[in-house]
C-alpha atoms as a PDB file:
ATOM      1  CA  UNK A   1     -32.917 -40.671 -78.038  1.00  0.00           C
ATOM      2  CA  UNK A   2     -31.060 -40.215 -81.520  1.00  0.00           C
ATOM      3  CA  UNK A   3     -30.852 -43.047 -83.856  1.00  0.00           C
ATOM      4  CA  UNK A   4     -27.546 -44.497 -84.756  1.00  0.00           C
ATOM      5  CA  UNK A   5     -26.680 -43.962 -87.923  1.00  0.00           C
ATOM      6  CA  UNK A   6     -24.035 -46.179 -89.903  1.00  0.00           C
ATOM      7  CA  UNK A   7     -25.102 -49.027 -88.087  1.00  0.00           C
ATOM      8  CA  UNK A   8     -26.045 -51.337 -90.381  1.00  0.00           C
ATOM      9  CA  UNK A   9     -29.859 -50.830 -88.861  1.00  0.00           C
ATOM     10  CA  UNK A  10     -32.211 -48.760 -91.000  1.00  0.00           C
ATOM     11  CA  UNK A  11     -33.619 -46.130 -89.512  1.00  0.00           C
ATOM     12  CA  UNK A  12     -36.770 -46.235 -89.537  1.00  0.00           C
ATOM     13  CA  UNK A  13     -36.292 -49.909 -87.829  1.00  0.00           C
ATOM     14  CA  UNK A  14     -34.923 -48.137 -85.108  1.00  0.00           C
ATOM     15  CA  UNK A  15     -37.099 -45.817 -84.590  1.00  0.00           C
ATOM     16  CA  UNK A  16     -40.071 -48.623 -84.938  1.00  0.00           C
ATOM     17  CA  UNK A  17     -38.220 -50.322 -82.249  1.00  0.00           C
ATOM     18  CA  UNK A  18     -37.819 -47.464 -79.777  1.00  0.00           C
ATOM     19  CA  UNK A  19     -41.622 -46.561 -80.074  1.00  0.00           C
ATOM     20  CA  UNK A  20     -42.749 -50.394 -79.298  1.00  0.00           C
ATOM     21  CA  UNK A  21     -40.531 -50.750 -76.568  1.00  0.00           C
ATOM     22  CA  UNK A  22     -42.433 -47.653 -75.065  1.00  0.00           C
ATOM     23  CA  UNK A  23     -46.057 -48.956 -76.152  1.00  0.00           C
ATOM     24  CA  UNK A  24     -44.319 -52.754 -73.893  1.00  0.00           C
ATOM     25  CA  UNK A  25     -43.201 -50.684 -71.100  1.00  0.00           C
ATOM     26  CA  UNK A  26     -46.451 -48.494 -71.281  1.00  0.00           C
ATOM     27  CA  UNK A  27     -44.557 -45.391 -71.179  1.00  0.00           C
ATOM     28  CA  UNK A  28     -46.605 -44.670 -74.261  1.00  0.00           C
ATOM     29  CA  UNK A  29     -50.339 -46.216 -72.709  1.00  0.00           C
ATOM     30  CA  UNK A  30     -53.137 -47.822 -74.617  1.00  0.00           C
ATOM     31  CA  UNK A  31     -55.127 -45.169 -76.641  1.00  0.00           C
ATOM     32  CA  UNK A  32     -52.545 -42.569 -76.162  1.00  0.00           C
ATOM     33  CA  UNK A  33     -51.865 -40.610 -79.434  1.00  0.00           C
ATOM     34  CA  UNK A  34     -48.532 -40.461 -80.231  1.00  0.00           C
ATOM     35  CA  UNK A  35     -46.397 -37.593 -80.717  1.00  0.00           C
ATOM     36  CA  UNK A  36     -47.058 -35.464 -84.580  1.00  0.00           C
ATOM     37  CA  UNK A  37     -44.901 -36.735 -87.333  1.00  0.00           C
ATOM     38  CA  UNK A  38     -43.158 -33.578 -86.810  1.00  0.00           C
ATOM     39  CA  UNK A  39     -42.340 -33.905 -83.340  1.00  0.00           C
ATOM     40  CA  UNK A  40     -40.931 -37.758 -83.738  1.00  0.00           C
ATOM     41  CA  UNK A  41     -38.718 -36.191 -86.973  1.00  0.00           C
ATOM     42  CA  UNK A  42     -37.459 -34.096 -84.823  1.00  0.00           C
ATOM     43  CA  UNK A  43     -36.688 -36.458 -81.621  1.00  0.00           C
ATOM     44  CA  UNK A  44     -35.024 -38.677 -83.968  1.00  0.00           C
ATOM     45  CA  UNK A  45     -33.256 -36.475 -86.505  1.00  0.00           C
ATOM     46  CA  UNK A  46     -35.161 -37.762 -88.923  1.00  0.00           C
ATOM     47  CA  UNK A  47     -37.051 -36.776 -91.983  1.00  0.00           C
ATOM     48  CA  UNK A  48     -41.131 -37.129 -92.066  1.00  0.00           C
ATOM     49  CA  UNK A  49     -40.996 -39.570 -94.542  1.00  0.00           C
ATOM     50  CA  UNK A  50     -38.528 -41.531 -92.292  1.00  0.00           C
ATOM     51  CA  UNK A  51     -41.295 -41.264 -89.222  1.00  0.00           C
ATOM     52  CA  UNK A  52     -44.228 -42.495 -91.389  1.00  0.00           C
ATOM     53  CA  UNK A  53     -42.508 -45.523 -92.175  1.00  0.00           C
ATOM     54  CA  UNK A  54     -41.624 -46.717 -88.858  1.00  0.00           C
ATOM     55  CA  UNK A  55     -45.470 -46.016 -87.782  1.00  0.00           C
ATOM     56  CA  UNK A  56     -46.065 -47.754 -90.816  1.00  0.00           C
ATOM     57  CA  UNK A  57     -44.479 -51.032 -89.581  1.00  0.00           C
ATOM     58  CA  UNK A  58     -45.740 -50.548 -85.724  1.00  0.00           C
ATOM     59  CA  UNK A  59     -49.771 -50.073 -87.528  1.00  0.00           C
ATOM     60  CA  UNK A  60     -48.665 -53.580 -89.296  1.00  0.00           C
ATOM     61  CA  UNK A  61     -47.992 -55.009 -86.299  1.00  0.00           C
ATOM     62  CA  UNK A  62     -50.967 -54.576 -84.735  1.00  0.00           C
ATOM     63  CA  UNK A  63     -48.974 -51.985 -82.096  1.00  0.00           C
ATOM     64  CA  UNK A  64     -51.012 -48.589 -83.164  1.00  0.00           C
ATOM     65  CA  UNK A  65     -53.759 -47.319 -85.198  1.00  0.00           C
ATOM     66  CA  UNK A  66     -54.394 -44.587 -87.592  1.00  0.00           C
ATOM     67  CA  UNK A  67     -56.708 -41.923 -87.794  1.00  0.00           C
ATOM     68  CA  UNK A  68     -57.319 -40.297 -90.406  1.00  0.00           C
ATOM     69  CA  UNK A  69     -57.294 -36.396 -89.318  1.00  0.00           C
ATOM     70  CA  UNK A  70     -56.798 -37.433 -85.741  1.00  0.00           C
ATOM     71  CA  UNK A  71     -53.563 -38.597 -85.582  1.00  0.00           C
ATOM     72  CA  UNK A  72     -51.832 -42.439 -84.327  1.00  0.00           C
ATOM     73  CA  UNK A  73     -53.054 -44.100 -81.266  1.00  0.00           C
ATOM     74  CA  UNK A  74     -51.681 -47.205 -79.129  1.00  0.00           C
ATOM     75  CA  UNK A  75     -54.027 -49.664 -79.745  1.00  0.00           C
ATOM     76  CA  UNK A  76     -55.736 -50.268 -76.501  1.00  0.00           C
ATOM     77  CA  UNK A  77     -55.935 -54.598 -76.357  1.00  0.00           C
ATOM     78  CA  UNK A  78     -57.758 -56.513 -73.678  1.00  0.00           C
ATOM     79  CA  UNK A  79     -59.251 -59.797 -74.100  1.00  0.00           C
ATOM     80  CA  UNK A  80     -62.759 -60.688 -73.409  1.00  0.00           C
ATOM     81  CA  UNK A  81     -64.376 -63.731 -73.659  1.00  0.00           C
ATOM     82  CA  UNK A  82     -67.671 -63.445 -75.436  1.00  0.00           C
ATOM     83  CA  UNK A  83     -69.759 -66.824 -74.493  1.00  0.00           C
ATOM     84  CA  UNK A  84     -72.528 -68.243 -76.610  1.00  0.00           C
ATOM     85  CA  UNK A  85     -74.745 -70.381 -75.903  1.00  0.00           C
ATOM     86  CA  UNK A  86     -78.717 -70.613 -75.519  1.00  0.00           C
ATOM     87  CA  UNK A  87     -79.146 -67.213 -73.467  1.00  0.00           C
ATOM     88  CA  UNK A  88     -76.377 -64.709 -74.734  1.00  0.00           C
ATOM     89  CA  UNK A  89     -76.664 -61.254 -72.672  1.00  0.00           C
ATOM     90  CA  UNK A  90     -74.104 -58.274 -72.726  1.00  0.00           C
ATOM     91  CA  UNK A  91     -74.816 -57.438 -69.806  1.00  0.00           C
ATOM     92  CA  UNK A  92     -74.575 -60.997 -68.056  1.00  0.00           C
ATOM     93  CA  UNK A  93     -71.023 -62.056 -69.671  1.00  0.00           C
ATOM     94  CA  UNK A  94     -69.585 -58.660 -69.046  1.00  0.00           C
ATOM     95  CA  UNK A  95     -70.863 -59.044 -65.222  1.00  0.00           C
ATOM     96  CA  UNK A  96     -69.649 -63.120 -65.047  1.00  0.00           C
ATOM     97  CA  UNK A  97     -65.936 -61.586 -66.031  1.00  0.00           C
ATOM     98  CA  UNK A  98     -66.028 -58.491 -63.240  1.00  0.00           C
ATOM     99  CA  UNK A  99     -66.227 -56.179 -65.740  1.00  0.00           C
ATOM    100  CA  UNK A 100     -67.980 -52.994 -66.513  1.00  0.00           C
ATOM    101  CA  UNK A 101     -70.095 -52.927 -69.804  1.00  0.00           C
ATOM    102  CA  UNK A 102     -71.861 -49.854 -71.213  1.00  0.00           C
ATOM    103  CA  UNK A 103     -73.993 -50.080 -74.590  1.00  0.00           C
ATOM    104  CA  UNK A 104     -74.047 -47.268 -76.939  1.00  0.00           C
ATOM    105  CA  UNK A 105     -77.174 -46.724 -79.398  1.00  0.00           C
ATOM    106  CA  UNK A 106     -75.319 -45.197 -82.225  1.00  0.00           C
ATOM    107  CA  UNK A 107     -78.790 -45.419 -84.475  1.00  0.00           C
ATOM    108  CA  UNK A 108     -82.581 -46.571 -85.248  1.00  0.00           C
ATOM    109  CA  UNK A 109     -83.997 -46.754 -88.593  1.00  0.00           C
ATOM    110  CA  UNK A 110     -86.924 -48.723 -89.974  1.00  0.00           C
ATOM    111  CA  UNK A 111     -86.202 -50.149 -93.449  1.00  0.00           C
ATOM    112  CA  UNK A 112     -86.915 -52.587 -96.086  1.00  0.00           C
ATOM    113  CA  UNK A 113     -86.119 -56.243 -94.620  1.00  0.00           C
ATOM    114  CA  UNK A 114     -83.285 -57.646 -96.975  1.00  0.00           C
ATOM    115  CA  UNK A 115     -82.835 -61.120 -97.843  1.00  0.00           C
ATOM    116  CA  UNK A 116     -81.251 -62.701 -94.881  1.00  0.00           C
ATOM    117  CA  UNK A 117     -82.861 -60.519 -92.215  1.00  0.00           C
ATOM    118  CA  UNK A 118     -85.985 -61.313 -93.948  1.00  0.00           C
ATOM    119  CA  UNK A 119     -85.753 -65.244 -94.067  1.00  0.00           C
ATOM    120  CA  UNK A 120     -84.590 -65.552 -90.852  1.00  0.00           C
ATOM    121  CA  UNK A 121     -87.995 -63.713 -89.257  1.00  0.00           C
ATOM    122  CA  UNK A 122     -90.010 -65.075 -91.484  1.00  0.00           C
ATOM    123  CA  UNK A 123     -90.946 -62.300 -93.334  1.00  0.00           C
ATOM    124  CA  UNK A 124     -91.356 -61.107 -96.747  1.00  0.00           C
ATOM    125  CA  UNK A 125     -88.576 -59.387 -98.136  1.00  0.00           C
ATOM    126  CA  UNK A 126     -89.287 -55.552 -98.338  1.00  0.00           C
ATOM    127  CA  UNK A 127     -91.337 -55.581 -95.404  1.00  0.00           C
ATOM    128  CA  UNK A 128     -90.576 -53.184 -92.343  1.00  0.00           C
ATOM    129  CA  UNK A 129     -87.561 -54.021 -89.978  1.00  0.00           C
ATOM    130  CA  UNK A 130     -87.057 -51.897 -86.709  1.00  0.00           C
ATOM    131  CA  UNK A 131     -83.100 -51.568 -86.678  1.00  0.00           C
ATOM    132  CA  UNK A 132     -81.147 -50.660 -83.752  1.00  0.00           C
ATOM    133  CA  UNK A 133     -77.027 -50.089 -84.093  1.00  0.00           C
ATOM    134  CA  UNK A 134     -75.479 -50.563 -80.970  1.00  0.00           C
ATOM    135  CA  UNK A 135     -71.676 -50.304 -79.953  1.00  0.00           C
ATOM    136  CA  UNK A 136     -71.213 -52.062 -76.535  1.00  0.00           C
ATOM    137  CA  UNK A 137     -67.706 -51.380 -74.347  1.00  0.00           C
ATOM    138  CA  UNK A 138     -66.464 -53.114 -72.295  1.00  0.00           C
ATOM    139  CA  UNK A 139     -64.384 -51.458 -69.170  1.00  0.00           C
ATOM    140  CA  UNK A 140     -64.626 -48.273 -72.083  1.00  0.00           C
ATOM    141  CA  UNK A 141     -63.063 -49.943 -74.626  1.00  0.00           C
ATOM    142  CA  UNK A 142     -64.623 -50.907 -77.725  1.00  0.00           C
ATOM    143  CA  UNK A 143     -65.466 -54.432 -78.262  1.00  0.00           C
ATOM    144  CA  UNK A 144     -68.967 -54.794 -80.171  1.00  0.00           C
ATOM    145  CA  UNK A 145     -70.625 -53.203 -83.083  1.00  0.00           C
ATOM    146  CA  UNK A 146     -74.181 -54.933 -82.973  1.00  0.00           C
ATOM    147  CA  UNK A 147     -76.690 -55.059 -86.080  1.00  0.00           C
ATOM    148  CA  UNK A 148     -79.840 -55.626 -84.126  1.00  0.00           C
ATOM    149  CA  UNK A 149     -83.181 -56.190 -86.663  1.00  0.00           C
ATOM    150  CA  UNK A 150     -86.882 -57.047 -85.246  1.00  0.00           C
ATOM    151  CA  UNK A 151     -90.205 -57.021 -87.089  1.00  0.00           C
ATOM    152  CA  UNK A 152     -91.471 -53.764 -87.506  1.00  0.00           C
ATOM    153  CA  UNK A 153     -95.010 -55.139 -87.871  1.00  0.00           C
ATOM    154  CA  UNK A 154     -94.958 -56.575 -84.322  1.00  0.00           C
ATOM    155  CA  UNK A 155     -92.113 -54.326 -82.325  1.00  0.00           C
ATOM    156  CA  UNK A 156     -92.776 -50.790 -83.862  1.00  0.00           C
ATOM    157  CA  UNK A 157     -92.021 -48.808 -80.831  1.00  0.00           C
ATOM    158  CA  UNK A 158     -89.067 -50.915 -80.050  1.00  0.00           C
ATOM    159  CA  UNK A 159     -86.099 -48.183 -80.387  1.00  0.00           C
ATOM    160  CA  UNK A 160     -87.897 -45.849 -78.332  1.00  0.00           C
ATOM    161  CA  UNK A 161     -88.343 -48.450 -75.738  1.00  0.00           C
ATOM    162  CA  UNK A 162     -85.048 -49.245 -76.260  1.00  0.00           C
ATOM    163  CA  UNK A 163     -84.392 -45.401 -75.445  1.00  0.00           C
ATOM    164  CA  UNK A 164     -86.304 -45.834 -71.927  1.00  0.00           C
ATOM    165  CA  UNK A 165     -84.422 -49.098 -70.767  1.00  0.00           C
ATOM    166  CA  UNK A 166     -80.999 -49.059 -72.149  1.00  0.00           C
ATOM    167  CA  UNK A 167     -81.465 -52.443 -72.725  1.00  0.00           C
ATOM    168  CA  UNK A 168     -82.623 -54.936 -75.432  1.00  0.00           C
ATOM    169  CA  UNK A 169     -84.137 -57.776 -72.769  1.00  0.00           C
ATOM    170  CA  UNK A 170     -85.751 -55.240 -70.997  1.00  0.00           C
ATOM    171  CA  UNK A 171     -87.594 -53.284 -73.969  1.00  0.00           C
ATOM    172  CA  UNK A 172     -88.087 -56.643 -74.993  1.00  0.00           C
ATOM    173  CA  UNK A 173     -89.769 -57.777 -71.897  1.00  0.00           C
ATOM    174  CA  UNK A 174     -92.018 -54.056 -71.914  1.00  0.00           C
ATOM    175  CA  UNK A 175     -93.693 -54.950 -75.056  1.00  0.00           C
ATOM    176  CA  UNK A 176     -94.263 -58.458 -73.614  1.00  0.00           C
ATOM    177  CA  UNK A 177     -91.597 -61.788 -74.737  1.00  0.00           C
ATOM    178  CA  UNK A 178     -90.523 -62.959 -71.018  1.00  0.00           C
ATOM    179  CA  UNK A 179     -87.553 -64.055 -72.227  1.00  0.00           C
ATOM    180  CA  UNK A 180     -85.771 -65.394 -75.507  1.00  0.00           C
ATOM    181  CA  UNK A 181     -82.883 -67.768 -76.585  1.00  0.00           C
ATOM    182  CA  UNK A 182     -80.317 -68.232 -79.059  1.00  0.00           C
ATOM    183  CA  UNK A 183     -81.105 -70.842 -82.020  1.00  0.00           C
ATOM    184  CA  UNK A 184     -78.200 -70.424 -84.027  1.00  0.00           C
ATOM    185  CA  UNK A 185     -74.935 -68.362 -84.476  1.00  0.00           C
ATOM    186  CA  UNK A 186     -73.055 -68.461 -87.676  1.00  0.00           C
ATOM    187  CA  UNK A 187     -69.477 -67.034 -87.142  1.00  0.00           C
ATOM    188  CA  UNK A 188     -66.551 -65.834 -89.591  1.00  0.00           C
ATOM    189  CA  UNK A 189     -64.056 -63.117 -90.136  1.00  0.00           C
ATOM    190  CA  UNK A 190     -63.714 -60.827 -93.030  1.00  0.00           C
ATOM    191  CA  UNK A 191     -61.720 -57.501 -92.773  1.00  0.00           C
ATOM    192  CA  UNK A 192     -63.151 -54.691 -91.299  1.00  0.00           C
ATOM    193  CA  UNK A 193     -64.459 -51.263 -93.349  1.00  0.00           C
ATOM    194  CA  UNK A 194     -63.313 -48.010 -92.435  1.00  0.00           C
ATOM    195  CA  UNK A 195     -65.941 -46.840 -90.416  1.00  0.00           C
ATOM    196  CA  UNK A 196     -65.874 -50.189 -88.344  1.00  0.00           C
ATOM    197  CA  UNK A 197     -62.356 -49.559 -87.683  1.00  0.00           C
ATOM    198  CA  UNK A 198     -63.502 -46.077 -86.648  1.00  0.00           C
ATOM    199  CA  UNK A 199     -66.023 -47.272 -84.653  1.00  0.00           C
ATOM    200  CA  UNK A 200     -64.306 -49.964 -82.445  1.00  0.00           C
ATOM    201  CA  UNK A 201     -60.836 -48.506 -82.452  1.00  0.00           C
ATOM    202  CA  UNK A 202     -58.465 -51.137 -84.231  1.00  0.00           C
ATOM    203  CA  UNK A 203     -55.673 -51.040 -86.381  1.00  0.00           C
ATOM    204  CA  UNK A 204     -55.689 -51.792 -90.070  1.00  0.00           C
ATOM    205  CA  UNK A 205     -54.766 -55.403 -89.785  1.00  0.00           C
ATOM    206  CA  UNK A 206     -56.957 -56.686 -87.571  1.00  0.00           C
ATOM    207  CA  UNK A 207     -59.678 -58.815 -88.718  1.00  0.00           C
ATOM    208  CA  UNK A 208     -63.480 -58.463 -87.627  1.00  0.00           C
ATOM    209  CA  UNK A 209     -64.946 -61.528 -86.257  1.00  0.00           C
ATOM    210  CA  UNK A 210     -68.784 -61.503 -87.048  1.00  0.00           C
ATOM    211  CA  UNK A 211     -71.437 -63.361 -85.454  1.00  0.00           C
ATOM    212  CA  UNK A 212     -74.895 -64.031 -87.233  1.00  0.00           C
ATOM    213  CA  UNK A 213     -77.607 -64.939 -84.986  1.00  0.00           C
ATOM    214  CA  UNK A 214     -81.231 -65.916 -84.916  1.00  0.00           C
ATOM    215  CA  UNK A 215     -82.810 -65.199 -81.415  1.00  0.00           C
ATOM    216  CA  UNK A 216     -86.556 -66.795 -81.145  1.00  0.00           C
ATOM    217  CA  UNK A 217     -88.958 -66.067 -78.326  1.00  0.00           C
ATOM    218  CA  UNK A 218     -90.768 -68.889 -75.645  1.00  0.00           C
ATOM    219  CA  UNK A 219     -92.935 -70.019 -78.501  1.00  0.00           C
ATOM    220  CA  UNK A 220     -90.013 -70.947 -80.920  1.00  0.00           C
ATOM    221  CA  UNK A 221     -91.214 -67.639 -83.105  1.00  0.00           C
ATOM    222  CA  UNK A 222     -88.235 -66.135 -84.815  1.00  0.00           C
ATOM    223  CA  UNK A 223     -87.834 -62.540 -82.559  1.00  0.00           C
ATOM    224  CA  UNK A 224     -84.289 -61.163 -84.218  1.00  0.00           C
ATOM    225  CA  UNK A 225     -81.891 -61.211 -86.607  1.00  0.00           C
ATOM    226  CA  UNK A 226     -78.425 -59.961 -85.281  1.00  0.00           C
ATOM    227  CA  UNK A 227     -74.940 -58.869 -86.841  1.00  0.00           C
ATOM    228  CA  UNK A 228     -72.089 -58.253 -84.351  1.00  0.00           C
ATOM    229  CA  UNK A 229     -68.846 -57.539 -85.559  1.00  0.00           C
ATOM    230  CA  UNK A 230     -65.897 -58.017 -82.459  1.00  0.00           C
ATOM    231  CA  UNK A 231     -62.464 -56.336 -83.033  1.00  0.00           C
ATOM    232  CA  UNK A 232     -60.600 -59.795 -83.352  1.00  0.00           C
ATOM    233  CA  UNK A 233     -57.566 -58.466 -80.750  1.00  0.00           C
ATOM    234  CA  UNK A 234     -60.271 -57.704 -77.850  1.00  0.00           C
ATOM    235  CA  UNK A 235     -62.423 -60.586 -78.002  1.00  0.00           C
ATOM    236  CA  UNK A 236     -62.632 -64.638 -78.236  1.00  0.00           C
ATOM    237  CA  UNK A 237     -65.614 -66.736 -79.106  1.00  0.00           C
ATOM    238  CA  UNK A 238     -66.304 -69.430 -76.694  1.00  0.00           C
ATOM    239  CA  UNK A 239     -69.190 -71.741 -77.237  1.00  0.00           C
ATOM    240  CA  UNK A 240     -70.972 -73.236 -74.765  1.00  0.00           C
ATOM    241  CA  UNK A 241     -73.956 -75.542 -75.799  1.00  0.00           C
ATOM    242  CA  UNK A 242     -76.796 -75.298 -73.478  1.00  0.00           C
ATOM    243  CA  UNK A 243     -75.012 -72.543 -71.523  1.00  0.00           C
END
């Protein structure tokens, strides 16, 4: 395709155009990287500067990401629904929707207990936190970048249990709590840093949803303090009390 030039159509417009009508008609699929700067200047009859602005406009829209050293990508959406209620499990909601879900430990760390993660557990700030980062997919795709903090005093083998089960109920249930429940989930949105877009895949305008939770065992005795952060175009918050 050439543009057409005299038009009264800029061209970078048309060239913005051309590319989203292949990202609609998926002749350019989600997570595909698209063709070099050069090679679109060059399809087009363009200049490079010409290019960047039409990707410009597409990354505004919400219809690609960038990369920094990597190159452009379709943005790969799907929407999952992401229910909370008393018990929340990954692995349950993924499995309620027919849907594959995979967890991802991306890292452990014991460190000093900050302000809210300490006054949620009931513990004095400074004291030791067992941290586990965890991006969770769903069908591959990136939907969850979980914060996950426990009290080092009473779970300090918990990542490498975690490392043994793949799972946070199950380590959980190793080191003896049965079972635990949600007592409350604060949610808002706030944009999302670089390496969070990184991380979960998402263009530049998308907003981060993030969920602040308090989970507390059988006995009512605050278990963990939890930070996901949802790529706003993959997933929606549904609440259901009691569920």
């Amino acid at each position: 395709m050439t543009v057409a030039r005299g038009s009264g159509v800029a061209l970078w417009k048309q060239i913005a155009e051309a590319l989203a009508g292949e990202i609609a008609s998926n002749a350019l699929r989600p997570s595909e990287r698209l063709p070099t700067e050069g090679d679109l200047a060059t399809r087009f009859g363009v200049n490079r500067h010409t290019v960047r602005r039409a990707v410009q406009t597409l990354e505004d829209r919400g219809l690609v990401r960038v990369e920094q050293g990597r190159g452009t990508f379709v943005t790969a959406d799907t929407l999952y629904d992401y229910r909370l209620g008393d018990r929340v499990r990954f692995t349950d909601l993924v499995a309620r929707q027919a849907r594959r879900g995979q967890g991802e430990l991306i890292a452990s760390t014991v460190e000093p207990a900050g302000a809210a993660a300490a006054a949620a557990l009931d513990l004095r700030e400074g004291a030791p936190l067992v941290v586990l980062e965890i991006l969770s997919r769903v069908d591959g795709l990136p939907v969850t970048l979980g914060r996950h903090g426990f009290s080092g005093v009473r779970f300090p083998t918990l990542a490498d249990v975690y490392l043994e089960e793949g799972s946070i109920t199950r380590a959980l249930r190793r080191l003896g709590v049965p079972d635990y429940t949600r007592r409350r989930t604060t949610v808002t949105a706030r944009a999302a840093t670089p390496e969070e877009r990184e991380r979960l895949e998402m263009p530049r305008t998308v907003p981060l949803i993030v969920a602040e939770s308090l989970n507390v065992d059988p006995d009512g005795r605050p278990l963990e303090h939890g930070v996901a952060r949802f790529a706003a175009n993959r997933v929606q918050i549904v609440f259901e009390p009691g569920g």
